[in-house]
Protein backbone atom coordinates (compact mmCIF):
# COMPACT_ATOMS: atom_id res chain seq x y z
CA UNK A 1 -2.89 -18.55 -8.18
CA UNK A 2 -5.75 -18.39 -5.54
CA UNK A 3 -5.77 -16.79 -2.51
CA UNK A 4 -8.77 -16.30 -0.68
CA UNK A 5 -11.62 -16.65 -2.92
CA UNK A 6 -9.89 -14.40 -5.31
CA UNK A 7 -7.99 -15.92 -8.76
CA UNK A 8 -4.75 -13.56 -9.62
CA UNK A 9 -2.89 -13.79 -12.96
CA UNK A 10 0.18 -11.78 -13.75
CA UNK A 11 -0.43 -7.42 -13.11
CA UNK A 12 1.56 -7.38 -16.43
CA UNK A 13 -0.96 -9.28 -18.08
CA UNK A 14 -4.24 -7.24 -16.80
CA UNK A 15 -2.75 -3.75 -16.89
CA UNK A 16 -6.36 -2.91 -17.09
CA UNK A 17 -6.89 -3.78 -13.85
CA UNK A 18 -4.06 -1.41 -12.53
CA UNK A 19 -3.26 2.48 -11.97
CA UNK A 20 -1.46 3.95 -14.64
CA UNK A 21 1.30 5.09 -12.29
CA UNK A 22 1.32 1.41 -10.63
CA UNK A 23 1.23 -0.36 -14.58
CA UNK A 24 4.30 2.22 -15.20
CA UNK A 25 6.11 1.05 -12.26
CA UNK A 26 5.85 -2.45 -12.66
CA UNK A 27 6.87 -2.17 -16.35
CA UNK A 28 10.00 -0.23 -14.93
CA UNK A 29 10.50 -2.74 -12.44
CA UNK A 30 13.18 -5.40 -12.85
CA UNK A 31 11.24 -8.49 -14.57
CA UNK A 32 12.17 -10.86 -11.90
CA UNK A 33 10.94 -8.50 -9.15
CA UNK A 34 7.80 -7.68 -11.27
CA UNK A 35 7.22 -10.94 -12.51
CA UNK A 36 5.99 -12.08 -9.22
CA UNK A 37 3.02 -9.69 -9.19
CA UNK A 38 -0.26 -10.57 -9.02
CA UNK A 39 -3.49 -9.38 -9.83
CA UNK A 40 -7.40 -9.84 -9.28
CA UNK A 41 -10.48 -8.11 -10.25
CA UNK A 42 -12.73 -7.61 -7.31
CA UNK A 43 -16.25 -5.56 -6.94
CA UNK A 44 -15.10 -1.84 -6.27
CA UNK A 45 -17.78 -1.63 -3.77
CA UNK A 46 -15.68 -3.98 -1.43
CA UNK A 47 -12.03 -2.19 -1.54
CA UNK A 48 -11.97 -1.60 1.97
CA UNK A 49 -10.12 -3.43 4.02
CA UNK A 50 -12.64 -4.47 6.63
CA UNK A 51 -15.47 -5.18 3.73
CA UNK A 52 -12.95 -6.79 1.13
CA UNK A 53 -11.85 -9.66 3.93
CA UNK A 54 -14.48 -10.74 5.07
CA UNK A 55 -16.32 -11.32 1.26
CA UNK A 56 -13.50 -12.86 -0.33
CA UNK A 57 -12.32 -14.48 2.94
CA UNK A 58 -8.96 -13.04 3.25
CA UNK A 59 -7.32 -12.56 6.91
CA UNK A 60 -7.20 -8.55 8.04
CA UNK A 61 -3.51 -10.05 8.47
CA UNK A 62 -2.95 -11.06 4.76
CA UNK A 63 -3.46 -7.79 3.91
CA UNK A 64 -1.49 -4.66 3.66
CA UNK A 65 -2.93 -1.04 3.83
CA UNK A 66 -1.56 1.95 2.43
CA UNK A 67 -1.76 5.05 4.00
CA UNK A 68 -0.87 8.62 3.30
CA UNK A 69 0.49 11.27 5.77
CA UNK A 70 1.10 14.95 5.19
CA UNK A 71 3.99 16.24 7.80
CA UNK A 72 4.80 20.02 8.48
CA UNK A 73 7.86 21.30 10.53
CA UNK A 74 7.79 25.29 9.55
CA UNK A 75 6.69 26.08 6.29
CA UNK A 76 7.37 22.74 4.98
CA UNK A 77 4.72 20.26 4.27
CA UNK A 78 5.80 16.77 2.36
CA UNK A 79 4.05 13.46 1.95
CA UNK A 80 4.71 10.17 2.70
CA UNK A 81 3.33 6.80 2.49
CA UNK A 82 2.78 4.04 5.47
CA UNK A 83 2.39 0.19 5.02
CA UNK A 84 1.14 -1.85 8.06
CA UNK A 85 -0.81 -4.85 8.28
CA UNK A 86 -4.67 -5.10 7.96
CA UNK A 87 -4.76 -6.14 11.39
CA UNK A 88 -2.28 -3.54 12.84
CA UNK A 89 -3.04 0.09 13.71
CA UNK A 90 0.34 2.60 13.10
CA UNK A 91 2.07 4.55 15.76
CA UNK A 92 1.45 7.65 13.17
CA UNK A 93 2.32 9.79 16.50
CA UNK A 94 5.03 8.52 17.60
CA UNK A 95 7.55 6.26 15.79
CA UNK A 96 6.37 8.06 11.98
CA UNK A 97 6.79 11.45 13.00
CA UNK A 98 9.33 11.01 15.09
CA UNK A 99 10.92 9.18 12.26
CA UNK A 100 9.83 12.03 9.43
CA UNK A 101 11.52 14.58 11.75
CA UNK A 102 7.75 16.43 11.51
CA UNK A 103 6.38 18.61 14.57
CA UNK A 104 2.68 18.01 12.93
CA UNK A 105 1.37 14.85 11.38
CA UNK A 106 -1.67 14.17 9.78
CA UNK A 107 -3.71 11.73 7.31
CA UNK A 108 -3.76 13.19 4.60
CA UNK A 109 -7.13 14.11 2.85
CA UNK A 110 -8.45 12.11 0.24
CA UNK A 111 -8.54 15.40 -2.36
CA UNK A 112 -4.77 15.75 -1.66
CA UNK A 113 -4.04 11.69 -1.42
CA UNK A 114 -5.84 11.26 -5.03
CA UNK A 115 -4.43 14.29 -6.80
CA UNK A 116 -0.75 13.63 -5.70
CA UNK A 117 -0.72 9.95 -6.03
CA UNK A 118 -2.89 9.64 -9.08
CA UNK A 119 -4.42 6.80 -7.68
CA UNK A 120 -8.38 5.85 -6.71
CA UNK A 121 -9.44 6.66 -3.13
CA UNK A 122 -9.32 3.14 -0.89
CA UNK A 123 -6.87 1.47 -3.74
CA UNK A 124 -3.83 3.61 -3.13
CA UNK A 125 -1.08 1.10 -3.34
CA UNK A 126 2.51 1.87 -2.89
CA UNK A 127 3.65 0.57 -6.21
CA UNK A 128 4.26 3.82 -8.08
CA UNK A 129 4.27 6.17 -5.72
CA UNK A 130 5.67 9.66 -6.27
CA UNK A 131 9.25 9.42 -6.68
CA UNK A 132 10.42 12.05 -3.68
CA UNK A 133 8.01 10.23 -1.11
CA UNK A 134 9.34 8.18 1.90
CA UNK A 135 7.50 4.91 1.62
CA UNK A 136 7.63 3.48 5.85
CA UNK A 137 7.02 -0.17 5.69
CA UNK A 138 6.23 -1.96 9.14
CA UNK A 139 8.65 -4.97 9.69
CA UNK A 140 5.91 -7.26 10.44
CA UNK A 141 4.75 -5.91 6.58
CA UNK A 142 8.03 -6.95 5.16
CA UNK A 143 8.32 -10.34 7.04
CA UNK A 144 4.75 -11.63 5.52
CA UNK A 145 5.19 -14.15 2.38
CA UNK A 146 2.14 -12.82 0.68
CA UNK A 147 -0.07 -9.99 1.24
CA UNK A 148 -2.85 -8.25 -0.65
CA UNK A 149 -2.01 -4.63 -1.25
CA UNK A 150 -4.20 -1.81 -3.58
CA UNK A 151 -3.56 -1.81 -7.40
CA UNK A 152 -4.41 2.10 -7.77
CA UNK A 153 -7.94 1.77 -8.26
CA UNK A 154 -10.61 0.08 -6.34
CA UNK A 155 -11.76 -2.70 -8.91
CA UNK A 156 -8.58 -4.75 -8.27
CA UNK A 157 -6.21 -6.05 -5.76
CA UNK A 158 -2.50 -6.73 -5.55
CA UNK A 159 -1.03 -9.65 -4.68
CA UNK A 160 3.00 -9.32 -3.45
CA UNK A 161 5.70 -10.39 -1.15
CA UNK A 162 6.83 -8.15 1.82
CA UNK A 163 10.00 -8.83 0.23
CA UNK A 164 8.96 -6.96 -2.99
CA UNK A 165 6.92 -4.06 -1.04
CA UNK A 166 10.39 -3.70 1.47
CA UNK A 167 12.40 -3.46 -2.07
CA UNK A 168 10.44 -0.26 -3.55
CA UNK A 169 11.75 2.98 -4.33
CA UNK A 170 12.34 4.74 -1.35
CA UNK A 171 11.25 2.17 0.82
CA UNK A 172 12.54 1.99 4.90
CA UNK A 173 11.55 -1.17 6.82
CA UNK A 174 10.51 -0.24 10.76
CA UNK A 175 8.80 -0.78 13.52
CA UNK A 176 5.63 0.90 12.88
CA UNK A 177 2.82 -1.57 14.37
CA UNK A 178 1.36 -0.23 17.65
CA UNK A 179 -0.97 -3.11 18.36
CA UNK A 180 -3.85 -4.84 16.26
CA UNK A 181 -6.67 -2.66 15.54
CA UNK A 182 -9.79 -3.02 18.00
């Protein structure tokens, strides 16, 4: 299938091109859920968002970023996972923290996002996420018939439905947009 400028085949097919954790949790996946995801090699140098539109002419809208917060209340501190649009900027202040019943958010750093999701820096995808993390997906997110999310590394891209990204583990559909970014 092509999107963009990109050509995706089956992840299943290229697990190569995929995160070990996210390859293990598409091959866990029920086959018709993980059946319908899609994957493309792209130049590593152009995983972020803003870069990786623009080359391989993709809307900010078509795509999906992942994002990792650390929240404290007390002595605990626990992780969790945002998806908004590419376009859209989170209300990490309000409606996720408020949400995550935190009195501090933050992003997390990349040290602690890489180590705890065993995933690549700018290609953190939520497929295969750790197991205990909330994943917070914004409704707009879940709504979209195709998006481009992170495979787990920065070489490749995803290729999903908000349908399939709203049916992950641990996965909570909200009203996390605050406005497009500027």
């Amino acid at each position: 299938m092509r999107f963009g400028t990109l050509d995706f085949t089956p992840a299943l097919d290229s697990t190569d091109l995929l995160a070990p954790r996210t390859a293990a949790a598409l091959a866990a996946a029920p086959d018709d859920a993980a059946a319908g995801v899609l994957v493309a090699a792209i130049d590593p140098g152009l995983a972020d968002t803003a870069a990786f539109c623009e080359h391989y002419e993709i809307s900010m809208a078509d795509g999906a970023n992942c994002v990792v917060v650390q929240a404290r209340r007390g002595e605990r501190t626990w992780y969790a996972a945002l998806l908004v649009r590419g376009s859209d900027r989170a209300d990490v202040n309000g409606v996720v923290r408020r949400h995550l019943d935190a009195r501090k958010l933050s992003f997390a750093s990349m040290g602690d996002a890489v180590a705890l999701t065993g995933m690549e820096y700018g290609g953190i995808t939520p497929v295969g996420l750790p197991a205990d993390w909330s994943l917070l997906v914004d409704e707009s997110v879940a709504a979209h018939e195709r998006l481009i999310v992170g495979s787990g590394i920065r070489g490749s891209k995803l290729l999903v439905t908000g349908g399939f990204l709203a049916g992950l583990p641990n996965a909570e559909v909200l009203a996390l947009a605050q406005g497009a970014v500027a």
